[in-house]
PDB file of N, CA and C in Angstrom:
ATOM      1  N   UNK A   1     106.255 131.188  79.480  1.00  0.00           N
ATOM      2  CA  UNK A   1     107.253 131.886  80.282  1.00  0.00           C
ATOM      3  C   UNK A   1     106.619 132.686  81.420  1.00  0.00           C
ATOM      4  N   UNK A   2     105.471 132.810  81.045  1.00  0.00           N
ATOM      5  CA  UNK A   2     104.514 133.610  82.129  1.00  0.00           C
ATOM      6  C   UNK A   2     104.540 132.726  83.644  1.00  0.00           C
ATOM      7  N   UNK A   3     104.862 133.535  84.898  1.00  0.00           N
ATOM      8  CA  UNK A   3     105.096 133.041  86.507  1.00  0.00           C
ATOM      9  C   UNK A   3     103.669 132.754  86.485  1.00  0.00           C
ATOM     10  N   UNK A   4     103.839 131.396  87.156  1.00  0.00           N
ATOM     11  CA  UNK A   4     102.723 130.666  87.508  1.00  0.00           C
ATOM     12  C   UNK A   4     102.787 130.406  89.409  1.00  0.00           C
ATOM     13  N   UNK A   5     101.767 130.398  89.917  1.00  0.00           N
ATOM     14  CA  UNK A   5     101.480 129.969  91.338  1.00  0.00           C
ATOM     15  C   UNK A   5     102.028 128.316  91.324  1.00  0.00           C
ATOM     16  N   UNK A   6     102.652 127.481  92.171  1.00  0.00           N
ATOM     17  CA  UNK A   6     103.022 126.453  91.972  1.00  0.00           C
ATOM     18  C   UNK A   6     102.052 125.499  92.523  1.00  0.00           C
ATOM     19  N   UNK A   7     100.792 125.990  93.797  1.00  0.00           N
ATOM     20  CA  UNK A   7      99.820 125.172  93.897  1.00  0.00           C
ATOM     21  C   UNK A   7      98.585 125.050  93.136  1.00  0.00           C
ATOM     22  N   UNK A   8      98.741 126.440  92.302  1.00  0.00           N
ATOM     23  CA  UNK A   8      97.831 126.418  91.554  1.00  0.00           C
ATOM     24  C   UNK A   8      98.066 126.040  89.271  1.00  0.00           C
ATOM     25  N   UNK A   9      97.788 125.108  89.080  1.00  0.00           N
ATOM     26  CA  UNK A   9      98.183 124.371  88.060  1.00  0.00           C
ATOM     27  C   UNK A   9      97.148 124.826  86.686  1.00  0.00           C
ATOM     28  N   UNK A  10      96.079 125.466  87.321  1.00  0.00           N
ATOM     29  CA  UNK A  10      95.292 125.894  86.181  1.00  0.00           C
ATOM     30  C   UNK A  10      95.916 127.460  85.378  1.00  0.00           C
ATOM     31  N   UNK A  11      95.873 127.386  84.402  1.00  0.00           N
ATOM     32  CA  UNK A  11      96.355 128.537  83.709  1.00  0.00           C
ATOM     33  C   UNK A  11      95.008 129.217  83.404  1.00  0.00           C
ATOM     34  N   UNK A  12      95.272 131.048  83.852  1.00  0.00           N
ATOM     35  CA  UNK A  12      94.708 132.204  83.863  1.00  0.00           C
ATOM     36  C   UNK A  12      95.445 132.891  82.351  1.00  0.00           C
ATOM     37  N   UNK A  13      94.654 133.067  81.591  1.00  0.00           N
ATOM     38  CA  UNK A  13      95.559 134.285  80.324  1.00  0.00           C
ATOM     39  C   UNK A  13      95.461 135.433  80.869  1.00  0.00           C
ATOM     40  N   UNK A  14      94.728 136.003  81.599  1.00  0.00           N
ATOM     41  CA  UNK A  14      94.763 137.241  81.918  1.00  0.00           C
ATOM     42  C   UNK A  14      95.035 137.572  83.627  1.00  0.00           C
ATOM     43  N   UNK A  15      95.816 136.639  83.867  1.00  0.00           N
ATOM     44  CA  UNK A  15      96.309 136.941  85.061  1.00  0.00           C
ATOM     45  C   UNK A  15      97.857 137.143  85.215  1.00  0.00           C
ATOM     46  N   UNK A  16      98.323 138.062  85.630  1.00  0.00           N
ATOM     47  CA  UNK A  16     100.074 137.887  85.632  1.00  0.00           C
ATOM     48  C   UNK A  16     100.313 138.760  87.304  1.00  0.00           C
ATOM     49  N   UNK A  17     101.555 138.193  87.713  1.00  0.00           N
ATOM     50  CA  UNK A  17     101.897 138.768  89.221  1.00  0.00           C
ATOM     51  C   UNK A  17     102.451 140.178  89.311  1.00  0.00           C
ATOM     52  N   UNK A  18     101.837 140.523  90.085  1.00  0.00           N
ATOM     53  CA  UNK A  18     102.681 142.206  90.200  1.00  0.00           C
ATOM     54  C   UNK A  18     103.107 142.202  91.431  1.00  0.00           C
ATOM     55  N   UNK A  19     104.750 142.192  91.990  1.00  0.00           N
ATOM     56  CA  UNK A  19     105.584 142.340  93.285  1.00  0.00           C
ATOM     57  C   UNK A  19     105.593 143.384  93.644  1.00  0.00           C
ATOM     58  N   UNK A  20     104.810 143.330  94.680  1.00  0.00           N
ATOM     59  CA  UNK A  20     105.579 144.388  95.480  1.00  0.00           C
ATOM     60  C   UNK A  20     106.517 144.528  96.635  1.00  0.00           C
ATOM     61  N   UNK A  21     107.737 145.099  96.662  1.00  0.00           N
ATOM     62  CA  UNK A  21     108.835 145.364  97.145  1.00  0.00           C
ATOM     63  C   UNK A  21     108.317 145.832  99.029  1.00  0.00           C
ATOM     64  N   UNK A  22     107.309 146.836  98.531  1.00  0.00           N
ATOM     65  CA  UNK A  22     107.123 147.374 100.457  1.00  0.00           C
ATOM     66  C   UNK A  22     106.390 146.080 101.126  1.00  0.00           C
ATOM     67  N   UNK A  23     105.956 145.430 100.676  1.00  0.00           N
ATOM     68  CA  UNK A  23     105.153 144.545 101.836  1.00  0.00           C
ATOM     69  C   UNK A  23     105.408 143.195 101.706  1.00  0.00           C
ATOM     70  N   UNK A  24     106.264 143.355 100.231  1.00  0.00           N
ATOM     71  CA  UNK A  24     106.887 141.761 100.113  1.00  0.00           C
ATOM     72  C   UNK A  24     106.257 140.531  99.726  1.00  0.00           C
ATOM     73  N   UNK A  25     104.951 141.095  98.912  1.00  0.00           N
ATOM     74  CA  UNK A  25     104.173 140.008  98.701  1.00  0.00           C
ATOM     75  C   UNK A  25     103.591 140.223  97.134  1.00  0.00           C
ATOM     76  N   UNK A  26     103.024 139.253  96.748  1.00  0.00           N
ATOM     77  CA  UNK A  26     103.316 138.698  94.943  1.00  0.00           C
ATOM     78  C   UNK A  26     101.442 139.075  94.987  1.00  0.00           C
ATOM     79  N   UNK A  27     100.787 139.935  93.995  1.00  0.00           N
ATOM     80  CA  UNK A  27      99.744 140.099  94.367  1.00  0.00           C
ATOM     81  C   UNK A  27      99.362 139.931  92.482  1.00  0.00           C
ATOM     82  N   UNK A  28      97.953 139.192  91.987  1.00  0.00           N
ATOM     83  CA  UNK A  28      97.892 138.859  90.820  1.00  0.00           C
ATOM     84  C   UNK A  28      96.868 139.321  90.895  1.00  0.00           C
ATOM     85  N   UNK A  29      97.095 140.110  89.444  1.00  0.00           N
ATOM     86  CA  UNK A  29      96.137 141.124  88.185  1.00  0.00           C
ATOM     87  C   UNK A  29      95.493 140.602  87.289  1.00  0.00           C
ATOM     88  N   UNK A  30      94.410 140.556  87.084  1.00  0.00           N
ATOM     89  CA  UNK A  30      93.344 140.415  86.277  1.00  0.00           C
ATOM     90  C   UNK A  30      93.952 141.381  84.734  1.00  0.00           C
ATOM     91  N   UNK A  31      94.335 142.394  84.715  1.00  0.00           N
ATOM     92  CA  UNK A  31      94.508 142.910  83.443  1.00  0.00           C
ATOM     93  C   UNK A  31      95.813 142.396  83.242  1.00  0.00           C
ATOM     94  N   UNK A  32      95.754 142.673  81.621  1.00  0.00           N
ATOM     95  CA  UNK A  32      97.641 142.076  80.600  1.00  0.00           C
ATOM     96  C   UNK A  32      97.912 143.491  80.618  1.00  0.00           C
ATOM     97  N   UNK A  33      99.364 143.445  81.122  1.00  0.00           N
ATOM     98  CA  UNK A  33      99.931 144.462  80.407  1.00  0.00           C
ATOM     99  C   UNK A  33      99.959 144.789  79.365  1.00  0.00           C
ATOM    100  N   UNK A  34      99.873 143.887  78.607  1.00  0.00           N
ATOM    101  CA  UNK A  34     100.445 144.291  77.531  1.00  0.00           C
ATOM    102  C   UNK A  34      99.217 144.637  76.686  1.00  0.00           C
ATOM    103  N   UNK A  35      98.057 143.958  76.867  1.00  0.00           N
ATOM    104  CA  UNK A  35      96.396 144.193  76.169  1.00  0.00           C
ATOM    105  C   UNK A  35      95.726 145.353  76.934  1.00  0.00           C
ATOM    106  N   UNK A  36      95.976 145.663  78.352  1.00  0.00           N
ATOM    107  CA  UNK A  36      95.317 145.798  78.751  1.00  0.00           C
ATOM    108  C   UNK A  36      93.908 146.151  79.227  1.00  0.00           C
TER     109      UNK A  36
END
């Protein structure tokens, strides 16, 4: 269920997207929320 990049097909476990609203652009994190 985790958002994936659509050109990019390799799966990251410890990567997930964080949006941001002011500049409008999808910027991906190295840490899990949820492990972090």
């Amino acid at each position: 269920m985790a958002a994936r990049p659509r050109k990019n097909n390799i799966s990251i476990p410890n990567l997930y997207p964080l949006y941001s609203r002011k500049v409008n652009k999808v910027y991906w994190r190295y840490k899990h929320p949820i492990t972090g």
